[in-house]
Protein backbone atom coordinates (compact mmCIF):
# COMPACT_ATOMS: atom_id res chain seq x y z
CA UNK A 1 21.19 29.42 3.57
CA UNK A 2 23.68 26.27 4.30
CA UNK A 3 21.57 22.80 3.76
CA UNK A 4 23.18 19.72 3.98
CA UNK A 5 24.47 17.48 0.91
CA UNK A 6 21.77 14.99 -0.33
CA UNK A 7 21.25 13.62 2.87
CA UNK A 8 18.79 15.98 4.50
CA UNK A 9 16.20 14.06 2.87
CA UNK A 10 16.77 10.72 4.12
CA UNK A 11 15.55 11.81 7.60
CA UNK A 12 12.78 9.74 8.91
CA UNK A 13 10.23 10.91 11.33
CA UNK A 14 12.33 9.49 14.59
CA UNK A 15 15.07 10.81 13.47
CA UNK A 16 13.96 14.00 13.17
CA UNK A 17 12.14 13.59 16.53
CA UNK A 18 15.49 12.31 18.44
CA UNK A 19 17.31 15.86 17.00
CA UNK A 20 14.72 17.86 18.14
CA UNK A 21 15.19 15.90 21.40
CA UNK A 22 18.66 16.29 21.56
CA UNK A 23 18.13 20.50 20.93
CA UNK A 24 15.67 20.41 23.89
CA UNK A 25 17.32 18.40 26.15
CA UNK A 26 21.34 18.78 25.31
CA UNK A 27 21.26 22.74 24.42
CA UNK A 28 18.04 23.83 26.18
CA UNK A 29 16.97 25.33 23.01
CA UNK A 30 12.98 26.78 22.70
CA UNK A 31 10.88 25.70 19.76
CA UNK A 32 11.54 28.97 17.91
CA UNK A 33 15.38 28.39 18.05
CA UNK A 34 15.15 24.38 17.30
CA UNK A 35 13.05 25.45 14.45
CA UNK A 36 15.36 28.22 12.63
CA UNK A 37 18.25 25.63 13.58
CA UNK A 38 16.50 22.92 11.48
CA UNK A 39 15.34 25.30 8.81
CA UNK A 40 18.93 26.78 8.28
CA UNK A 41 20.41 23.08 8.69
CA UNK A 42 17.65 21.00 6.39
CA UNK A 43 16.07 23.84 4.55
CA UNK A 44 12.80 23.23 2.93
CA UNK A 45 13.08 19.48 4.16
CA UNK A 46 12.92 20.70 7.95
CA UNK A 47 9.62 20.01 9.97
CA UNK A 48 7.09 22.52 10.44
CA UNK A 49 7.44 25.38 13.23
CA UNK A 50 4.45 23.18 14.44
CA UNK A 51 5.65 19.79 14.60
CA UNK A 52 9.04 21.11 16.68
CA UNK A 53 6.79 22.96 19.00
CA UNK A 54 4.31 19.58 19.56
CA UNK A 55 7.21 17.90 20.35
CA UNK A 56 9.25 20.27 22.62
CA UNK A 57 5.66 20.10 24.36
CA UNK A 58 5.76 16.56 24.77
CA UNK A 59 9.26 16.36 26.03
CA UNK A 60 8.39 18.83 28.42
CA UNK A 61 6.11 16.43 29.81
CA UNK A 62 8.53 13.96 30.34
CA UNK A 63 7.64 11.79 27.65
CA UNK A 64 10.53 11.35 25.84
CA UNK A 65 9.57 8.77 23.45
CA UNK A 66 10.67 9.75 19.52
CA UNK A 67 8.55 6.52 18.12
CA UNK A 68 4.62 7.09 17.58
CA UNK A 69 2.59 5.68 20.45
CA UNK A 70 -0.55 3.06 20.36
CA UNK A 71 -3.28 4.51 19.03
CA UNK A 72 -6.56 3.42 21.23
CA UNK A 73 -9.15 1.78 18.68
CA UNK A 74 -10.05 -1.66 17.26
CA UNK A 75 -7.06 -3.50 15.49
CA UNK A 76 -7.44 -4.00 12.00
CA UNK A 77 -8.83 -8.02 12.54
CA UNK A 78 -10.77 -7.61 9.50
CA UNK A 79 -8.40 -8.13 6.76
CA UNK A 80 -7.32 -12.25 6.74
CA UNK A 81 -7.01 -14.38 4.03
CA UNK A 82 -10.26 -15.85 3.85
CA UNK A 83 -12.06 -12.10 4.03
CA UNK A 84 -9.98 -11.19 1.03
CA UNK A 85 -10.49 -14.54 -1.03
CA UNK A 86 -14.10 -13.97 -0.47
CA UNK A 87 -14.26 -10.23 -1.36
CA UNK A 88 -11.84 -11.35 -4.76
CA UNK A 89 -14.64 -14.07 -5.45
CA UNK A 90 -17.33 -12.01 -4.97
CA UNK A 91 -16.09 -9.11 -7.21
CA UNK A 92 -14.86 -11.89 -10.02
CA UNK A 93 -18.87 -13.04 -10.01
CA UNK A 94 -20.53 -9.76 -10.43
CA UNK A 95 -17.77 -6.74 -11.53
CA UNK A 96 -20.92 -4.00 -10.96
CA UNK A 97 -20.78 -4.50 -7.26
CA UNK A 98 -20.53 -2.27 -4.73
CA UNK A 99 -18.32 -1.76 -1.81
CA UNK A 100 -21.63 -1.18 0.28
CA UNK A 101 -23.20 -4.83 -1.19
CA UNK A 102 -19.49 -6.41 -0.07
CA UNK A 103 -19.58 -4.83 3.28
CA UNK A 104 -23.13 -6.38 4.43
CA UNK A 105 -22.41 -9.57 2.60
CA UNK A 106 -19.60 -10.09 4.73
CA UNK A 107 -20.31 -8.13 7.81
CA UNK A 108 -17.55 -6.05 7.75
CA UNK A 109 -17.33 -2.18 7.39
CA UNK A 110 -17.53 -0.72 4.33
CA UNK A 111 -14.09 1.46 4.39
CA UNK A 112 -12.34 -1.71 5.44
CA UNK A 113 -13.75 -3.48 2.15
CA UNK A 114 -12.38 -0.61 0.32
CA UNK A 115 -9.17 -0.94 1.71
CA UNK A 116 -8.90 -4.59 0.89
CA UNK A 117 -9.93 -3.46 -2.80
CA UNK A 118 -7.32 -0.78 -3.32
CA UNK A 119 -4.92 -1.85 -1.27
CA UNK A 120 -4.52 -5.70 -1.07
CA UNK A 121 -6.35 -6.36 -4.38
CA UNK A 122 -4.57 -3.19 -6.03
CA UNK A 123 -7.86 -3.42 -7.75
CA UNK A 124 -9.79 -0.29 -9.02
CA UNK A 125 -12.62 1.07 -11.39
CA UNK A 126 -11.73 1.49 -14.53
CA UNK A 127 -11.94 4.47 -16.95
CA UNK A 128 -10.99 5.17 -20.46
CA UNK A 129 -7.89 7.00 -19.25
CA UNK A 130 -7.19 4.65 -16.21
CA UNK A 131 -6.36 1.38 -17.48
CA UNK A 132 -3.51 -0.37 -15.35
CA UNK A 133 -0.22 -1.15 -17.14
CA UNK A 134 0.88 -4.28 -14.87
CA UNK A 135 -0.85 -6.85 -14.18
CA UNK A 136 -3.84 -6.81 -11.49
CA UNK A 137 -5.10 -9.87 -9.28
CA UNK A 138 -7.93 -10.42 -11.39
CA UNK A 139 -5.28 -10.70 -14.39
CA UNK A 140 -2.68 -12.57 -12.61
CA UNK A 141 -5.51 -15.50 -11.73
CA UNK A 142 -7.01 -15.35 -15.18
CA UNK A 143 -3.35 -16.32 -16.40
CA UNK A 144 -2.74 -18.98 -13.62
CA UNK A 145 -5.86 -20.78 -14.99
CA UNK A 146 -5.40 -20.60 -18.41
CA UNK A 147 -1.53 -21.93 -18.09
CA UNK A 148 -3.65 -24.69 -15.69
CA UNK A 149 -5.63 -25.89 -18.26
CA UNK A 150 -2.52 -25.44 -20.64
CA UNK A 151 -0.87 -27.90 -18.46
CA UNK A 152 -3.70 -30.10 -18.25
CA UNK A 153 -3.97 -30.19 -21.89
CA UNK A 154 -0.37 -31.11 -22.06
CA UNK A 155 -0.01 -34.01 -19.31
CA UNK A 156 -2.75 -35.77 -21.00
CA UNK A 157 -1.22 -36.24 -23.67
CA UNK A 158 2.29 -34.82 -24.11
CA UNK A 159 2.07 -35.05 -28.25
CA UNK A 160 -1.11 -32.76 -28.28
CA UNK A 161 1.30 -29.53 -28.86
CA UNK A 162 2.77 -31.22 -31.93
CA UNK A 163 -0.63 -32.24 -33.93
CA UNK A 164 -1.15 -28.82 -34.67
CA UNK A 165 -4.21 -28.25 -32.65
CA UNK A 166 -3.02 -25.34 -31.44
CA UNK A 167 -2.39 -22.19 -33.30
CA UNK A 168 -1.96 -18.41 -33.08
CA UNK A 169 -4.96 -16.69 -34.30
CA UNK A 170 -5.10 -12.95 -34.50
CA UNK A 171 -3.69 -12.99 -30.98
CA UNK A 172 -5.79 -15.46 -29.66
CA UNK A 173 -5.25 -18.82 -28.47
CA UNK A 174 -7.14 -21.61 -29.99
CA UNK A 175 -7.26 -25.10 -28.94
CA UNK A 176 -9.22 -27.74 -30.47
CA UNK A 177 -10.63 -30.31 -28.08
């Protein structure tokens, strides 16, 4: 079986939709011989016998397109800034609750609360096992306030750092007001 050199995976899905385009419409090809082209061409990185036969179907309809088309359906309008701020605030008050509570707090549905969660928040339950090694939101603003009041500490008066109010404790930060 020939493949080619390194490349074959660095097809993306147009790409591979404007070759099977080119076998249909260039070399009249059916989607049995596009198919065994690819596979002898790309190897195990060639589309399914499906996929070439979907799309030799579409082309046959005249649509010619190789990008995906609109999907009907409601945009996803849910997920601004403010929607996430107040899903972050709302999980930072109570950490026990639920995507459901979220959802009718805010009026929104509950998969798209989810999303925001996983996805925008990269925030997730943890386990034992499935503590995260970077950084989360949660983490990142817990930081941002501490160096804050850091800061504050510091502008009020600049010689506070020197008067040995502050130490290292066991890993802990101690600051004497």
């Amino acid at each position: 079986m020939e493949s080619m050199p390194g490349d074959a995976r660095d097809f993306n899905n147009i790409e591979m939709r404007a070759l099977i385009k080119f076998f249909f419409l260039l070399q009249s090809k059916t989607p049995k011989k596009i198919h065994a082209n690819l596979t002898r061409t790309l190897g195990e990185h060639a589309p399914s016998y499906t996929t070439v036969k979907n799309w030799v179907a579409q082309f046959k309809h005249r649509d010619f397109s190789t990008c995906y088309a609109l999907r009907p359906g409601r945009l996803k309008t849910v997920t601004t800034p403010e929607n996430i701020d107040q899903i972050h605030e709302l999980i930072l008050e109570d950490r026990r609750i639920s995507a459901k509570s979220i959802a009718e707090q805010l009026g929104i549905s509950r998969e798209r609360v989810g999303s925001i969660i996983h996805e925008v928040l990269y925030m997730r339950k943890l386990s034992a096992r499935g503590v995260p090694k970077c950084l989360n939101a949660d983490q990142k603003l817990q930081r941002c306030q501490s160096c804050d009041k850091i800061l504050d500490f510091f502008q009020r008066d600049p010689n506070y750092f020197q008067s040995g109010a502050i130490g290292d404790h066991g890993q802990n930060l101690v600051m004497s007001v």
